[in-house]
Protein backbone atom coordinates (compact mmCIF):
# COMPACT_ATOMS: atom_id res chain seq x y z
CA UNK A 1 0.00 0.00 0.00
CA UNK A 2 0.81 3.17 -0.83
CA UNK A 3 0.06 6.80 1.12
CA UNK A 4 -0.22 10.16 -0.01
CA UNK A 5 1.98 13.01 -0.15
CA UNK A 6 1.91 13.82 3.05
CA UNK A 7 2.48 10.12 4.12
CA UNK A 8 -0.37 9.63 6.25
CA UNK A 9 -3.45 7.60 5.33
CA UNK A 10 -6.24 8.82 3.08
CA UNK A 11 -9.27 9.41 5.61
CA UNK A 12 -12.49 8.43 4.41
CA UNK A 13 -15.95 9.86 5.42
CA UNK A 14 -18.87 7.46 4.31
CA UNK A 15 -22.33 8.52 4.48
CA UNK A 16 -24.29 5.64 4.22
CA UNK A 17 -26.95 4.04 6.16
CA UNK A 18 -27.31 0.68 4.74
CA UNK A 19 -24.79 -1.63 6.43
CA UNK A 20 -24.67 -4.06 3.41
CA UNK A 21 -23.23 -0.68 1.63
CA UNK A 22 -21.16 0.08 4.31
CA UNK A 23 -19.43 -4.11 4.59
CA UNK A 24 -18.91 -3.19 0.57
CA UNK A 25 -17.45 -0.33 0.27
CA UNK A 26 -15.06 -1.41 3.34
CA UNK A 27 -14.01 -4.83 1.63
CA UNK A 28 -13.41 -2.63 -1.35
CA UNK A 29 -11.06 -0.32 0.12
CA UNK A 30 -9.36 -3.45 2.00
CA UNK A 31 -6.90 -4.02 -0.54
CA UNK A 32 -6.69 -0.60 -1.35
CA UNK A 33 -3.42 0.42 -3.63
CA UNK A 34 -3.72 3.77 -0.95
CA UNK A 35 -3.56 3.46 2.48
CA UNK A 36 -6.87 5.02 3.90
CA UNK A 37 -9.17 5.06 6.73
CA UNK A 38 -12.52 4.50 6.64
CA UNK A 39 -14.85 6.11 9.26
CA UNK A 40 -18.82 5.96 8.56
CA UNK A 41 -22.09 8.06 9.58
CA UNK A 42 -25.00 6.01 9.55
CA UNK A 43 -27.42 9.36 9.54
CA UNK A 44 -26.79 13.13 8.01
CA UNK A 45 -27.02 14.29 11.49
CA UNK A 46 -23.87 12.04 12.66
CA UNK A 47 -22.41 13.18 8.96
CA UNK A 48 -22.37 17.06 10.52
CA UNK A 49 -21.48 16.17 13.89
CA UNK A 50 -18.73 14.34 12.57
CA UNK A 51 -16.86 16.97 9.93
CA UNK A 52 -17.91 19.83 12.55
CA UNK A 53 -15.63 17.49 15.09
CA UNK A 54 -18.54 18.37 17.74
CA UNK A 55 -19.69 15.45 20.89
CA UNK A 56 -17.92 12.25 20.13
CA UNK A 57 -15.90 12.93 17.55
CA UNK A 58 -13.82 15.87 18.76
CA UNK A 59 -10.81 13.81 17.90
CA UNK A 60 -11.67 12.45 14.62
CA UNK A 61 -9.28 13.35 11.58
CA UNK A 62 -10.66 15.74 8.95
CA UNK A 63 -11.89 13.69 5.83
CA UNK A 64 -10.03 14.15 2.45
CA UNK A 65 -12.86 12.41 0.72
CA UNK A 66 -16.61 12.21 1.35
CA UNK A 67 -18.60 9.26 -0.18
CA UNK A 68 -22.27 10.51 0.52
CA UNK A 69 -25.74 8.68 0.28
CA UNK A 70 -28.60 10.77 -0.94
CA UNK A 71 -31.21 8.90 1.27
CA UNK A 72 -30.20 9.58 4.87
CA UNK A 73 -32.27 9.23 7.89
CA UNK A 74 -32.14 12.46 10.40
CA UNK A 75 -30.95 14.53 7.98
CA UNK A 76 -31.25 14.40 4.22
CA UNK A 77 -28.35 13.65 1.83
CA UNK A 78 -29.13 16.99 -0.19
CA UNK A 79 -29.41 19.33 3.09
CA UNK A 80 -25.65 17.36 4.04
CA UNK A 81 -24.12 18.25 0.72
CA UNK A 82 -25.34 21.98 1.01
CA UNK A 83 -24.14 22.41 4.39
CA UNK A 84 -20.95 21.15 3.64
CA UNK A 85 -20.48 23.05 0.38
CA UNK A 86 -21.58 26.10 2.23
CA UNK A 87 -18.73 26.08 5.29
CA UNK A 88 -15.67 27.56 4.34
CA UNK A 89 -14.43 25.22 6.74
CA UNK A 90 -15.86 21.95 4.86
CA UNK A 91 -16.27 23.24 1.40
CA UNK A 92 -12.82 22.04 -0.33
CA UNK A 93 -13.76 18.15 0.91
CA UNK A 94 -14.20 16.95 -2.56
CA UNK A 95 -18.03 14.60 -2.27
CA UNK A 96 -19.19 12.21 -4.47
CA UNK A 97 -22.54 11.64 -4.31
CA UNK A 98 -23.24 7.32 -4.45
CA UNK A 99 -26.28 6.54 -4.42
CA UNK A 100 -29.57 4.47 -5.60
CA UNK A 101 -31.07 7.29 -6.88
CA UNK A 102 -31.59 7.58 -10.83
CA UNK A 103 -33.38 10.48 -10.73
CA UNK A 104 -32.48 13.66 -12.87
CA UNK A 105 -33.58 16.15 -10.68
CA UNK A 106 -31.24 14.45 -7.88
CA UNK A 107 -28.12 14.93 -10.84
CA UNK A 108 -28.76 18.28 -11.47
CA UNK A 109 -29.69 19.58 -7.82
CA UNK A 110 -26.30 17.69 -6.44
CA UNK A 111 -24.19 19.10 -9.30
CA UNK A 112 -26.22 22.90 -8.55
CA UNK A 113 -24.95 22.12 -4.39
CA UNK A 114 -21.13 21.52 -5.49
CA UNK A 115 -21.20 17.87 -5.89
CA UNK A 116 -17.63 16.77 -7.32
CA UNK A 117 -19.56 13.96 -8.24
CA UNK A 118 -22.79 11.69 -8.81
CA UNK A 119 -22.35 7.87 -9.36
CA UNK A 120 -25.76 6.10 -9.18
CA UNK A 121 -24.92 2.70 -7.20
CA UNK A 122 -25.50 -0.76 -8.90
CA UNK A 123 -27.62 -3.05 -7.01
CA UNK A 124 -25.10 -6.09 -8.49
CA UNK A 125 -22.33 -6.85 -5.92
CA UNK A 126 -19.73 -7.46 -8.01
CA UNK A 127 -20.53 -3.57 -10.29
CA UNK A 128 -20.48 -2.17 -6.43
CA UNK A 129 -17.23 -3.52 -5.64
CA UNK A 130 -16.26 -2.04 -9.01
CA UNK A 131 -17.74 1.25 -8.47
CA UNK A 132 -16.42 1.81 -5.52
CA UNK A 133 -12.59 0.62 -6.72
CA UNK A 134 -12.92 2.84 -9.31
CA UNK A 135 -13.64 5.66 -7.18
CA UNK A 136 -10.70 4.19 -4.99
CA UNK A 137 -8.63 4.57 -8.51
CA UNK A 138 -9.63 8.02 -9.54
CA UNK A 139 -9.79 9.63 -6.20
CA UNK A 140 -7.02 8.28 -4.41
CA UNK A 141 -4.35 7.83 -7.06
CA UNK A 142 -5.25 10.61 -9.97
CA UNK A 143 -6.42 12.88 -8.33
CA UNK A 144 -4.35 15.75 -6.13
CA UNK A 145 -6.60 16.22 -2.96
CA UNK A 146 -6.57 19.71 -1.23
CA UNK A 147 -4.30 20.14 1.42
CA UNK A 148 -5.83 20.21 4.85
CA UNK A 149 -6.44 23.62 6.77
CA UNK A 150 -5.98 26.08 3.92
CA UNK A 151 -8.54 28.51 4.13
CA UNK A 152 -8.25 30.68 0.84
């Protein structure tokens, strides 16, 4: 495995409240190439409390990638992905947006809230494992992340 520039692990936000989802994505970032933590919200409430680093997780690392469900109990997806995009604190956190949805208006209002990206996830295990490697490929080996803590 290999790290980032900064030679400390890739951490991983995922949003997801399906635990089948969450057992996927997690066996596909296993045998990640990168070396990356994976922390997961369950609800868009946790989601918040989580990148604001508020209750529980005051010691959590800040995520350099957020993998976000659309179809969150507590707290909506959408309203997750706005909030974010709206801190100045939160805002550079590149999100893709995986979820079931197929829907149009859910492409166009992501992409209109700062969505880096919408993947609509298969239902077939093996094009999930996929999916998410290919994420694992683009995001974690391609592309340069933001540094942490630069607020310009």
């Amino acid at each position: 495995m290999t790290q980032n520039n900064s030679g400390h692990p890739i951490e991983i936000l995922l949003v997801e409240d399906n635990p089948g989802d969450v057992d996927l994505a997690r066996e596909a970032l296993s045998d990640s190439k990168v070396s990356n933590e994976l922390h997961v919200a369950f609800d868009g409430v946790d989601a918040m409390n989580f990148l604001r680093r508020l209750g529980k997780y005051k010691d959590v690392p800040r995520p350099d990638l957020i993998l976000l469900d659309l179809n969150l109990p507590k707290k909506d997806g959408r309203e997750v992905l706005s909030d974010i995009k709206s801190d100045p604190d939160l805002m550079r956190i590149p999100v893709v947006v995986l979820t079931t949805s197929r829907e149009e208006e859910d492409v166009i209002r992501s992409y209109n809230l700062h969505a880096n990206c919408f993947i609509t996830k298969p239902i077939d295990f093996h094009q999930f494992i996929k999916v998410v490697k290919a994420i694992e490929e683009f995001w974690l080996t391609i592309v340069k992340l933001p540094p942490k803590g630069v607020k310009k």
